[in-house]
C-alpha atoms as a PDB file:
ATOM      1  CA  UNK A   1     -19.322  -4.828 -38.094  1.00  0.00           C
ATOM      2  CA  UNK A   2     -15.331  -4.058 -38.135  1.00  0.00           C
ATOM      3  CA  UNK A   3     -16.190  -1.630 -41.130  1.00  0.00           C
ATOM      4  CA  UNK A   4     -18.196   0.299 -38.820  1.00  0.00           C
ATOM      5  CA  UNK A   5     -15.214   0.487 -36.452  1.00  0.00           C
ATOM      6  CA  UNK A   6     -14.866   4.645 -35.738  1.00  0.00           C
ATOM      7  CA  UNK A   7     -17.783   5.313 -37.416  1.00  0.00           C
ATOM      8  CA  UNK A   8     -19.969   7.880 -36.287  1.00  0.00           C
ATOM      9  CA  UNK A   9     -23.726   7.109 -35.989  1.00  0.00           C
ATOM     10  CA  UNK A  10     -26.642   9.484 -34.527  1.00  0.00           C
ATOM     11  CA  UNK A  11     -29.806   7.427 -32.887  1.00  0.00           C
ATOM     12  CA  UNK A  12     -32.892   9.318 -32.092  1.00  0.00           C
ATOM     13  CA  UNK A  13     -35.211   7.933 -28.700  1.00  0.00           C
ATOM     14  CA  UNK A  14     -31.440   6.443 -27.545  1.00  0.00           C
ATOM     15  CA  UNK A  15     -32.942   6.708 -23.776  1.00  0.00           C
ATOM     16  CA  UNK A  16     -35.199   3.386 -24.126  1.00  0.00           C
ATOM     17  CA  UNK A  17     -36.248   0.974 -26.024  1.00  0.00           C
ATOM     18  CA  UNK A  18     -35.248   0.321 -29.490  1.00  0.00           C
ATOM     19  CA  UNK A  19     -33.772   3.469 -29.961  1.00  0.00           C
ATOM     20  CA  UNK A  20     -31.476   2.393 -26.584  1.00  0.00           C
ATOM     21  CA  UNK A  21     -30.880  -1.192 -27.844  1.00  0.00           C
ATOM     22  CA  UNK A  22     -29.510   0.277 -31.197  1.00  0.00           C
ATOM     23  CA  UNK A  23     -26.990   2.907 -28.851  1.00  0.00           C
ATOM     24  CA  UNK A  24     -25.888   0.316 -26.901  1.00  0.00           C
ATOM     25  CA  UNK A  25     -25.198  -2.313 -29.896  1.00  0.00           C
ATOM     26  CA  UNK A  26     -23.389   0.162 -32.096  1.00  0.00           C
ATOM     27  CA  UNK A  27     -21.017   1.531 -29.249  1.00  0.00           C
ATOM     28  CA  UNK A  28     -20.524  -2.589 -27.799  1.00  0.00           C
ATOM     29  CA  UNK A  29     -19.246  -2.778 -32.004  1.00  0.00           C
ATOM     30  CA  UNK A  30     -16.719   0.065 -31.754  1.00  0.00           C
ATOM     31  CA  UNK A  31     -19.029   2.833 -33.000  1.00  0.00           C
ATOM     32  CA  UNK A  32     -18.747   6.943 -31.793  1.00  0.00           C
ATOM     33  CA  UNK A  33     -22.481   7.082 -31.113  1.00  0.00           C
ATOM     34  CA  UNK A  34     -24.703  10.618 -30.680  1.00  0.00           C
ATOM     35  CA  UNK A  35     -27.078   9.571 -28.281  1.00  0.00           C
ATOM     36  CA  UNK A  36     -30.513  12.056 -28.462  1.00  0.00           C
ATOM     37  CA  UNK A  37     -33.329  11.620 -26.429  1.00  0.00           C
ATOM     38  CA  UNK A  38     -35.404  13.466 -24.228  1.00  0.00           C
ATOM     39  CA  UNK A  39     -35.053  11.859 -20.992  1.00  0.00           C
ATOM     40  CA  UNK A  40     -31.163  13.406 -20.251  1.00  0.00           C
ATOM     41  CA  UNK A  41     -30.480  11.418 -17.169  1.00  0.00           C
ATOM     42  CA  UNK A  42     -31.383   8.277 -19.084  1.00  0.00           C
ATOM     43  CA  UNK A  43     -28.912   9.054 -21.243  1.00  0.00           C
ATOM     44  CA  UNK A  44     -26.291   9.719 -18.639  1.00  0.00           C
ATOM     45  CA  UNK A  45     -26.824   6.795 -17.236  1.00  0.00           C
ATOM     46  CA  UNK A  46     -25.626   4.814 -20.530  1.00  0.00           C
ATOM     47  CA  UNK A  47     -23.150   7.149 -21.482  1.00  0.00           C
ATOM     48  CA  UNK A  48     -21.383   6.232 -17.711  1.00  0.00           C
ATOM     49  CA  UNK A  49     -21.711   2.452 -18.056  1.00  0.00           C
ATOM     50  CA  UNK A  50     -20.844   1.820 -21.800  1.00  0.00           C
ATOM     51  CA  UNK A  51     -17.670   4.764 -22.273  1.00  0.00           C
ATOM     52  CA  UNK A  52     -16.115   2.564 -19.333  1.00  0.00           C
ATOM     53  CA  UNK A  53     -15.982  -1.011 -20.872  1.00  0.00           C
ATOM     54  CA  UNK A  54     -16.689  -0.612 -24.640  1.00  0.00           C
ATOM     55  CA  UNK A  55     -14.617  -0.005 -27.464  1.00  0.00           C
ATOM     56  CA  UNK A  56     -17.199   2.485 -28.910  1.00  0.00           C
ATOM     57  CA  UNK A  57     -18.120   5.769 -27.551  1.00  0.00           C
ATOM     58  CA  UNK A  58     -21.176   7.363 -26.711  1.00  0.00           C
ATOM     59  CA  UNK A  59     -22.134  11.339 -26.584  1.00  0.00           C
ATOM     60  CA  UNK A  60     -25.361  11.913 -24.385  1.00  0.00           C
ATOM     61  CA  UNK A  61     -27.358  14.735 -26.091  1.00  0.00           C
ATOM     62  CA  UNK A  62     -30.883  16.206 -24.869  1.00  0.00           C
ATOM     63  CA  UNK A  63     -33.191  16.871 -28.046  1.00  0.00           C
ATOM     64  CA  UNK A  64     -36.469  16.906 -28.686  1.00  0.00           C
ATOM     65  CA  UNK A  65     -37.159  16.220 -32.548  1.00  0.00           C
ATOM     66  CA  UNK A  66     -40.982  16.784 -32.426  1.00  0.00           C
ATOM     67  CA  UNK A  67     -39.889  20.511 -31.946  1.00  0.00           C
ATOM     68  CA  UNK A  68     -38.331  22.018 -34.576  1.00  0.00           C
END
């Protein structure tokens, strides 16, 4: 995953499940991750925990991609 290092990623339905999981992995790896979901405070709520003790970054964004 060090070739991923600063990287920039985008991951739809980050709030929960998979979509979450995948966030959380890919910022825990060093990875500047665009976090969209619907659920904003969800995604808050990661960005608070993981931009303290990871080597990654994560950027909370609200988005709904059923709507264009």
């Amino acid at each position: 995953m060090d070739r991923w290092n600063n990287k920039i990623a985008v991951v739809t339905g980050a709030s929960a499940g998979i979509g979450r999981a995948v966030a959380i992995k890919l910022v825990k790896h060093g990875m500047k991750v665009v976090a969209c979901a619907r659920r904003d405070d969800a995604l808050k709520e990661i960005a608070a925990d993981l931009n303290k003790n990871s080597p990654g970054e994560i950027f909370p964004v609200r988005c709904d991609i059923s709507q264009e």
